[in-house]
PDB file of N, CA and C in Angstrom:
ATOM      1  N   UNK A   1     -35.723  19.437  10.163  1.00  0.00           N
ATOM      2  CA  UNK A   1     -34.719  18.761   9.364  1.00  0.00           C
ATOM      3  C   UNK A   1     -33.448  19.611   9.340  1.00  0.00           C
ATOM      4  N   UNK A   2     -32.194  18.813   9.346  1.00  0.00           N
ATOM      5  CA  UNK A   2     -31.016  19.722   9.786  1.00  0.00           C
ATOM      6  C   UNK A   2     -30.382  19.771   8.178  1.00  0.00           C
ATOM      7  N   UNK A   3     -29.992  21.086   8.242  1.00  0.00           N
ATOM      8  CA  UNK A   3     -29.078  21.250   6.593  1.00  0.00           C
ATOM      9  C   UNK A   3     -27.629  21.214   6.738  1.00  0.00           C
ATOM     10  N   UNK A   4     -27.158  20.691   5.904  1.00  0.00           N
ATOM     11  CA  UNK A   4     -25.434  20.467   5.884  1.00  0.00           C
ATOM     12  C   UNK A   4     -24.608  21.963   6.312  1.00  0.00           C
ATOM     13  N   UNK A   5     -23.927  21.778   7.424  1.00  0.00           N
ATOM     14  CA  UNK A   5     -22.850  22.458   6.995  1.00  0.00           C
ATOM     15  C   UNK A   5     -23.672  23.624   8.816  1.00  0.00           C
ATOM     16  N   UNK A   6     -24.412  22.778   9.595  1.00  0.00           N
ATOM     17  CA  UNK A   6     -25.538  23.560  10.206  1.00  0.00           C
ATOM     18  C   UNK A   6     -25.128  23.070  11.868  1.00  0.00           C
ATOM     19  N   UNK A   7     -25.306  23.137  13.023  1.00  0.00           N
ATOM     20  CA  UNK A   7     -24.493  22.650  13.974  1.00  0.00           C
ATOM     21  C   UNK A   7     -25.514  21.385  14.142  1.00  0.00           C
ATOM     22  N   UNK A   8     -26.672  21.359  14.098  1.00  0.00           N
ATOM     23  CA  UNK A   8     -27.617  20.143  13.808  1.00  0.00           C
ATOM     24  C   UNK A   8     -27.229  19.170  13.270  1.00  0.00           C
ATOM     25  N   UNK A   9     -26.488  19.570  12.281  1.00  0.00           N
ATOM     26  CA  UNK A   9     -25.968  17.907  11.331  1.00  0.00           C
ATOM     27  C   UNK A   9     -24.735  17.666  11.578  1.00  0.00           C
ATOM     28  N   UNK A  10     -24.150  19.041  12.033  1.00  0.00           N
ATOM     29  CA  UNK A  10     -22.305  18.670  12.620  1.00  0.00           C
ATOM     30  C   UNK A  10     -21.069  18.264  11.855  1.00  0.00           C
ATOM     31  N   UNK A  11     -21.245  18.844  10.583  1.00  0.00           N
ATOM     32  CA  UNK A  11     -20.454  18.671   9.713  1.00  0.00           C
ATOM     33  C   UNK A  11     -18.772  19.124   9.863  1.00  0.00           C
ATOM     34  N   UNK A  12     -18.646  19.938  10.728  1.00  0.00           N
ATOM     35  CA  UNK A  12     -17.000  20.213  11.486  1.00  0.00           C
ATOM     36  C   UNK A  12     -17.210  19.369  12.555  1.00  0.00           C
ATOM     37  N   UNK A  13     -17.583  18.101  12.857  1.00  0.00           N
ATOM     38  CA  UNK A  13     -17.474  17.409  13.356  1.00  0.00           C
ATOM     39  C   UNK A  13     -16.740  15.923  12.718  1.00  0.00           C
ATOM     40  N   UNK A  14     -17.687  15.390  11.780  1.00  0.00           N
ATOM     41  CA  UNK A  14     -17.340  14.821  11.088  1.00  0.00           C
ATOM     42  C   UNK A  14     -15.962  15.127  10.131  1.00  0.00           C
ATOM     43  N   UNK A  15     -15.532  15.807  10.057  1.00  0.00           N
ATOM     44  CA  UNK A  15     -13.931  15.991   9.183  1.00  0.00           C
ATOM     45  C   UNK A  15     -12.757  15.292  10.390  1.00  0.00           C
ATOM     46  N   UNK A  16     -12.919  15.978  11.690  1.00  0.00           N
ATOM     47  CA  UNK A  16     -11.982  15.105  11.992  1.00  0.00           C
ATOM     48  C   UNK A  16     -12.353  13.503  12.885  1.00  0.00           C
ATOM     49  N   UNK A  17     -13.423  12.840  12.260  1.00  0.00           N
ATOM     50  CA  UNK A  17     -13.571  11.250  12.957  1.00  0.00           C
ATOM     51  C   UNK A  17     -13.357  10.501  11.655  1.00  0.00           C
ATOM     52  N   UNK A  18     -13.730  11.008  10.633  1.00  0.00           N
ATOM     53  CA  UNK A  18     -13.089   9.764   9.619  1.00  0.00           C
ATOM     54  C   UNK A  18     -11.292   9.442   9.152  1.00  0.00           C
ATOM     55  N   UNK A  19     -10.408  10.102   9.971  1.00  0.00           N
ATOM     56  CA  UNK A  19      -9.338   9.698  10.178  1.00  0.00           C
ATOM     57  C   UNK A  19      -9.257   8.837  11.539  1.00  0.00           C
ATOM     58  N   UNK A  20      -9.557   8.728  12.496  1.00  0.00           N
ATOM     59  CA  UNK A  20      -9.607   7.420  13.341  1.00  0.00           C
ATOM     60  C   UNK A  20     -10.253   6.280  12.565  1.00  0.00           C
ATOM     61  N   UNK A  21     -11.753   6.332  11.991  1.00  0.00           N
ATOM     62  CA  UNK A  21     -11.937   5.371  11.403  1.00  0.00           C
ATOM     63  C   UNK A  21     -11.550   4.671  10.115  1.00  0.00           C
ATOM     64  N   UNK A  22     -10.688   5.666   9.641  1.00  0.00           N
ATOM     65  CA  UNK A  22      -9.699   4.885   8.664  1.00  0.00           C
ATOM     66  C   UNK A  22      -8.791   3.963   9.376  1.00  0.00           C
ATOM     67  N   UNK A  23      -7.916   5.206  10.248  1.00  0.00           N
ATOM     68  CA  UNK A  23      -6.482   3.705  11.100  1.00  0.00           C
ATOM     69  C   UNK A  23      -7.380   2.856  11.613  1.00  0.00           C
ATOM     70  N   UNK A  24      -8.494   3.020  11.723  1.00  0.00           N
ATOM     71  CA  UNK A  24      -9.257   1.558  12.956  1.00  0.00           C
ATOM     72  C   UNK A  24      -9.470   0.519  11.768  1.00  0.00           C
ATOM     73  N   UNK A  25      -9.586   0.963  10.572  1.00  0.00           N
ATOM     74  CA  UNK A  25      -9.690  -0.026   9.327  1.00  0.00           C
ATOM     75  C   UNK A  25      -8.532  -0.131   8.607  1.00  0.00           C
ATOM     76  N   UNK A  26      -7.796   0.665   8.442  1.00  0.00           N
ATOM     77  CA  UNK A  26      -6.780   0.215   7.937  1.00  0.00           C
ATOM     78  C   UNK A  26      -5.260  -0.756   8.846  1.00  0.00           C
ATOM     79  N   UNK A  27      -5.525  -0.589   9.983  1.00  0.00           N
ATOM     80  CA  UNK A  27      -4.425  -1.661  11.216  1.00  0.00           C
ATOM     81  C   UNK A  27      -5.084  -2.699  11.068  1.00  0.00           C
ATOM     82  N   UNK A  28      -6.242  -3.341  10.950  1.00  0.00           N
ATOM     83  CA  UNK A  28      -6.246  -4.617  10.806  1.00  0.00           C
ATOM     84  C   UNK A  28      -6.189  -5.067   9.469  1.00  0.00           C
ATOM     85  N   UNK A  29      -6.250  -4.387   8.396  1.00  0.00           N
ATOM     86  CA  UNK A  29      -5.687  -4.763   6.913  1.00  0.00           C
ATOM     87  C   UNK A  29      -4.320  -4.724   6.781  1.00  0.00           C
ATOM     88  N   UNK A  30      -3.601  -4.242   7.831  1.00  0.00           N
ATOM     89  CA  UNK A  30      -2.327  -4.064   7.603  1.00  0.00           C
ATOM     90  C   UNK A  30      -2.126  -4.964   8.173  1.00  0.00           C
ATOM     91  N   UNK A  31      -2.275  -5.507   9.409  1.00  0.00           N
ATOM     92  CA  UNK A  31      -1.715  -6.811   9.672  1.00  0.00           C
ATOM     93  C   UNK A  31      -2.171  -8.006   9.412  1.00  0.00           C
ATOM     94  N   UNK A  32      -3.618  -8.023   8.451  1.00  0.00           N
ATOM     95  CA  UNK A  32      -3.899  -9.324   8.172  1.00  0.00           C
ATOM     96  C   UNK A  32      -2.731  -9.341   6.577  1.00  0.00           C
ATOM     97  N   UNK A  33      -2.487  -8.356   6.455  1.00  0.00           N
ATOM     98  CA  UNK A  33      -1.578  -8.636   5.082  1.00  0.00           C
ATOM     99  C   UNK A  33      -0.055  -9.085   5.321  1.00  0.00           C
ATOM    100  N   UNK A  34       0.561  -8.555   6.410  1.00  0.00           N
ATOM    101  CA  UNK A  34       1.247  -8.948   7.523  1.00  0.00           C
ATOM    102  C   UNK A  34       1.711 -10.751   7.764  1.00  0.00           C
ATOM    103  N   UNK A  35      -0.087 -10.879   8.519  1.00  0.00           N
ATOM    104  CA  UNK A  35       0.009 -12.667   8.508  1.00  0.00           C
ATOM    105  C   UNK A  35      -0.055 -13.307   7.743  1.00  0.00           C
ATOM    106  N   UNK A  36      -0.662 -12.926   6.290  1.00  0.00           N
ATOM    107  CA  UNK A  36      -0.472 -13.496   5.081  1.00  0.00           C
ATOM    108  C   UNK A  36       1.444 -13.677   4.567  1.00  0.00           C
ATOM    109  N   UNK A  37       1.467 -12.512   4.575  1.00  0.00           N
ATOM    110  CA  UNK A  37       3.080 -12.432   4.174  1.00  0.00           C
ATOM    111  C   UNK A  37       3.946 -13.597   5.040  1.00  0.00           C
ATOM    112  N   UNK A  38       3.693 -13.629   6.466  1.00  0.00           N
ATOM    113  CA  UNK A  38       5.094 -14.431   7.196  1.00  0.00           C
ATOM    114  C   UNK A  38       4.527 -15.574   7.257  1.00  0.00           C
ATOM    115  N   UNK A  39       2.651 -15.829   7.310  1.00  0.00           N
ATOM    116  CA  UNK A  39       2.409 -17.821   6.266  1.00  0.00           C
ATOM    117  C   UNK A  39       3.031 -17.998   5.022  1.00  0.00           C
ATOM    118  N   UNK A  40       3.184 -17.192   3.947  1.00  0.00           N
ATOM    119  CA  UNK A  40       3.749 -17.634   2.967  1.00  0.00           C
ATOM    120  C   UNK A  40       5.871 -17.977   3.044  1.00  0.00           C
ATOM    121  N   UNK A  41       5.944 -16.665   3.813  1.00  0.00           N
ATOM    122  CA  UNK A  41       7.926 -17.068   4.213  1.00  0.00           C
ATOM    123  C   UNK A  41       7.778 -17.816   4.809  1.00  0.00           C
ATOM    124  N   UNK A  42       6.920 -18.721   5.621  1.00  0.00           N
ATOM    125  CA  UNK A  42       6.977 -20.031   6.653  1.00  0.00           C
ATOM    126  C   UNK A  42       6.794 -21.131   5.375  1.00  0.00           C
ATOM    127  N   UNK A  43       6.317 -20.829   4.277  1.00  0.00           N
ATOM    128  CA  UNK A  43       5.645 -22.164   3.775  1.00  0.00           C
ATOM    129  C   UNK A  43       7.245 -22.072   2.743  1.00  0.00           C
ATOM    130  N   UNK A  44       7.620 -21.032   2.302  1.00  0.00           N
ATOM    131  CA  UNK A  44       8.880 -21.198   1.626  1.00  0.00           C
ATOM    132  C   UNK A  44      10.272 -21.973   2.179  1.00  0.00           C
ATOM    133  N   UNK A  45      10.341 -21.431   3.950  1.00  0.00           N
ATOM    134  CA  UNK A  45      10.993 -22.203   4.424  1.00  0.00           C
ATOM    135  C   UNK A  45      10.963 -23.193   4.762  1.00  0.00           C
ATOM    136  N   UNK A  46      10.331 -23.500   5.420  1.00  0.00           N
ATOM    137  CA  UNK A  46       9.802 -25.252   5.660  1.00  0.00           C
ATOM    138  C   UNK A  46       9.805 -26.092   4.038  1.00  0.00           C
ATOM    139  N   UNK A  47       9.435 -25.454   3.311  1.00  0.00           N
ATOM    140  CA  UNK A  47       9.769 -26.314   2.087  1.00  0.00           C
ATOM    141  C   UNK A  47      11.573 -26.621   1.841  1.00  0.00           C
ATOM    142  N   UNK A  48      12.228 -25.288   1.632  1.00  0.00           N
ATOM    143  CA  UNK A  48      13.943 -25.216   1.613  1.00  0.00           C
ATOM    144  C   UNK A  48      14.342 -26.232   2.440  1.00  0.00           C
ATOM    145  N   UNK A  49      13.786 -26.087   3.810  1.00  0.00           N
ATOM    146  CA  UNK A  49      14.481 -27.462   4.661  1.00  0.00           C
ATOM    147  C   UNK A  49      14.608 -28.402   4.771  1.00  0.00           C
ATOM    148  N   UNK A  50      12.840 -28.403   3.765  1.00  0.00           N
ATOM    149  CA  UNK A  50      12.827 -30.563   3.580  1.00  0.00           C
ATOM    150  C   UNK A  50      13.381 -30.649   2.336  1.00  0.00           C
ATOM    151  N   UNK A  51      13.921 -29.652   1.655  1.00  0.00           N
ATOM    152  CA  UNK A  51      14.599 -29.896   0.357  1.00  0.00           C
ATOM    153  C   UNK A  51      15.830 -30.405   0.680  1.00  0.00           C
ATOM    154  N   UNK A  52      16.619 -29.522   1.939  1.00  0.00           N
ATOM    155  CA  UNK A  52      18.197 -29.678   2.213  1.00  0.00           C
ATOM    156  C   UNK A  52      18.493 -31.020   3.320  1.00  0.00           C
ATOM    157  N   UNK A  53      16.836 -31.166   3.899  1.00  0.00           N
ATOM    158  CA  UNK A  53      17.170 -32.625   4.452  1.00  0.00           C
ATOM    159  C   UNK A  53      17.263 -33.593   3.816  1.00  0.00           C
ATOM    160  N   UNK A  54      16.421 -33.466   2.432  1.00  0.00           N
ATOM    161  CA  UNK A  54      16.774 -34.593   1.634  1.00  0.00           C
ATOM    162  C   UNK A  54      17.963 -34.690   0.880  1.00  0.00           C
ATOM    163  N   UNK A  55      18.566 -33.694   0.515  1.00  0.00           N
ATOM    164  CA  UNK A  55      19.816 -33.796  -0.048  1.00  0.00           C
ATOM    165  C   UNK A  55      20.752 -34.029   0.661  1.00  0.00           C
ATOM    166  N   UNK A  56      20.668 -33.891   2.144  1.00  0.00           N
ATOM    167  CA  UNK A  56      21.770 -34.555   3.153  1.00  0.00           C
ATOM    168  C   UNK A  56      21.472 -35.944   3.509  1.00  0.00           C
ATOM    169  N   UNK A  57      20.297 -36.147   3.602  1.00  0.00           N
ATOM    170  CA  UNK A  57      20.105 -37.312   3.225  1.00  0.00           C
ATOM    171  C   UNK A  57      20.749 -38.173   2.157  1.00  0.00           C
ATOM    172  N   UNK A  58      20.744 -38.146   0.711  1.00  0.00           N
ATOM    173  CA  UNK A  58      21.455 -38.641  -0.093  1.00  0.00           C
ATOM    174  C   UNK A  58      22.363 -38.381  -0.099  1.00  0.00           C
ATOM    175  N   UNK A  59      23.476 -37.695   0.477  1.00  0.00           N
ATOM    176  CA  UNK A  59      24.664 -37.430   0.420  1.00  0.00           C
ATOM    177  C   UNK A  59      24.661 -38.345   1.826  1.00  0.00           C
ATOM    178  N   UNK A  60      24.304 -38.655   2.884  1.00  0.00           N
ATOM    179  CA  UNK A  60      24.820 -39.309   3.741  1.00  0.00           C
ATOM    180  C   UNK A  60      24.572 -41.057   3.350  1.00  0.00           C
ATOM    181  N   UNK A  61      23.570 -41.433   2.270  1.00  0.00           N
ATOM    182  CA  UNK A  61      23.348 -42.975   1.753  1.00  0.00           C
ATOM    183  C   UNK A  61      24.559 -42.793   1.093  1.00  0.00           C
ATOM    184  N   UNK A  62      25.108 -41.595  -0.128  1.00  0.00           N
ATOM    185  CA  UNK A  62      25.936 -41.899  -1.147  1.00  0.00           C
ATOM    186  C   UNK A  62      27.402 -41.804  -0.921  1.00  0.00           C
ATOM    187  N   UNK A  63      27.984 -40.949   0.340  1.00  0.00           N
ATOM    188  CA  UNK A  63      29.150 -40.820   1.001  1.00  0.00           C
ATOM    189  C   UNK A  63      29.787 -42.211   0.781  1.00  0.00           C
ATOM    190  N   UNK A  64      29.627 -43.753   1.781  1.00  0.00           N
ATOM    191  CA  UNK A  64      30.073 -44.660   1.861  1.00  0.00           C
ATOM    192  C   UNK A  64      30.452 -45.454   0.183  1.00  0.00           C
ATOM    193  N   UNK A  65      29.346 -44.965  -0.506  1.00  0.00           N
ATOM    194  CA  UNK A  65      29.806 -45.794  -1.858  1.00  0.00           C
ATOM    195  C   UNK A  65      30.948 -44.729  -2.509  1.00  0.00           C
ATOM    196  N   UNK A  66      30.777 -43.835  -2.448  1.00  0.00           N
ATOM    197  CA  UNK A  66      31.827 -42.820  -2.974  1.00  0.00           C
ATOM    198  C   UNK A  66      33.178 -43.272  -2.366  1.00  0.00           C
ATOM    199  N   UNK A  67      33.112 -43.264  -0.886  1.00  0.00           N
ATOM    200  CA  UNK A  67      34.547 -43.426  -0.437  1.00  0.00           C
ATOM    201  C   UNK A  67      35.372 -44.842  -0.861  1.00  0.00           C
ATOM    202  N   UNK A  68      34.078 -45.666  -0.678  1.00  0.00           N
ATOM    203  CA  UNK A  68      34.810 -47.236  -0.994  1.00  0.00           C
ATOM    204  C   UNK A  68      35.154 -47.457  -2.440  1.00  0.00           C
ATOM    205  N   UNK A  69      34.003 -46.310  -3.404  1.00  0.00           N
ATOM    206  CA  UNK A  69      34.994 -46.527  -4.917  1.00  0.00           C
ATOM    207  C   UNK A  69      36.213 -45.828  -4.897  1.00  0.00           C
ATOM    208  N   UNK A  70      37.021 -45.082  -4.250  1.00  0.00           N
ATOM    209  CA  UNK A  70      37.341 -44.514  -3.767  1.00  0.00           C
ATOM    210  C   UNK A  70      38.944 -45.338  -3.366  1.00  0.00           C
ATOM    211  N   UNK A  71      38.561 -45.879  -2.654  1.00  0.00           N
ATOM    212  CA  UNK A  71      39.706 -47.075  -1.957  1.00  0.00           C
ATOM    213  C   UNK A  71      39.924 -48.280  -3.046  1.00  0.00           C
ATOM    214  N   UNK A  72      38.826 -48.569  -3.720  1.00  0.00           N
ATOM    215  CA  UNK A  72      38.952 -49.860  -4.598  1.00  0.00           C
ATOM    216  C   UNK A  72      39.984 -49.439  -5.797  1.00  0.00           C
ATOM    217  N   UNK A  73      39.333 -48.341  -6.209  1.00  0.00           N
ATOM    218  CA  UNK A  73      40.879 -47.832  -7.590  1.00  0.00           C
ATOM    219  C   UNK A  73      42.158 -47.567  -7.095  1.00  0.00           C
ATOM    220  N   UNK A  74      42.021 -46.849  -5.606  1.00  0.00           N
ATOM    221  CA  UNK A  74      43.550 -46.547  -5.242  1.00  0.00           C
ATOM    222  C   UNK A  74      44.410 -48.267  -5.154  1.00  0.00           C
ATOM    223  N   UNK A  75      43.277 -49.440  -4.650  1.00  0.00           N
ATOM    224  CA  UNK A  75      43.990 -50.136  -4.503  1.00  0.00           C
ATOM    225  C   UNK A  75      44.258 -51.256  -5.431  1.00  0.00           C
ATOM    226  N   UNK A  76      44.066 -50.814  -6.724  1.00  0.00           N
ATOM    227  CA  UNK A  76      43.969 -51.563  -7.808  1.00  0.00           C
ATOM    228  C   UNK A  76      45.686 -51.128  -8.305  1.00  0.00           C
TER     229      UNK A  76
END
């Protein structure tokens, strides 16, 4: 049976591999937090746009009545 700290159990071995297996665990938490982050700025934008299409939208139905009230007082 090997005792800690003994070349059997390899304990100056182990000090420097659990820093690779951190970055090997921590790069894919970093970029699944990553793809979380730029789905949520995609879902913010795509919302803003169908907000500003609809408001150009009603500004392009409400333009013509605006202009023609518009002409009717000037020509009163």
């Amino acid at each position: 049976m090997a005792f800690p700290n003994t070349v059997e159990f390899a304990n100056w071995l182990r000090s420097g591999l659990y820093y690779p297996d951190a970055d090997s665990h921590d790069a894919p938490v970093t970029v699944g937090v990553a793809n979380i982050a730029q789905e949520n700025a995609t879902k913010v934008w795509n919302e803003a746009v169908k907000n500003l299409r609809n408001l150009l939208v009603r500004l392009r139905i409400s333009l013509p009545m605006l202009t023609l009230g518009t002409i009717r007082c000037w020509t009163r």
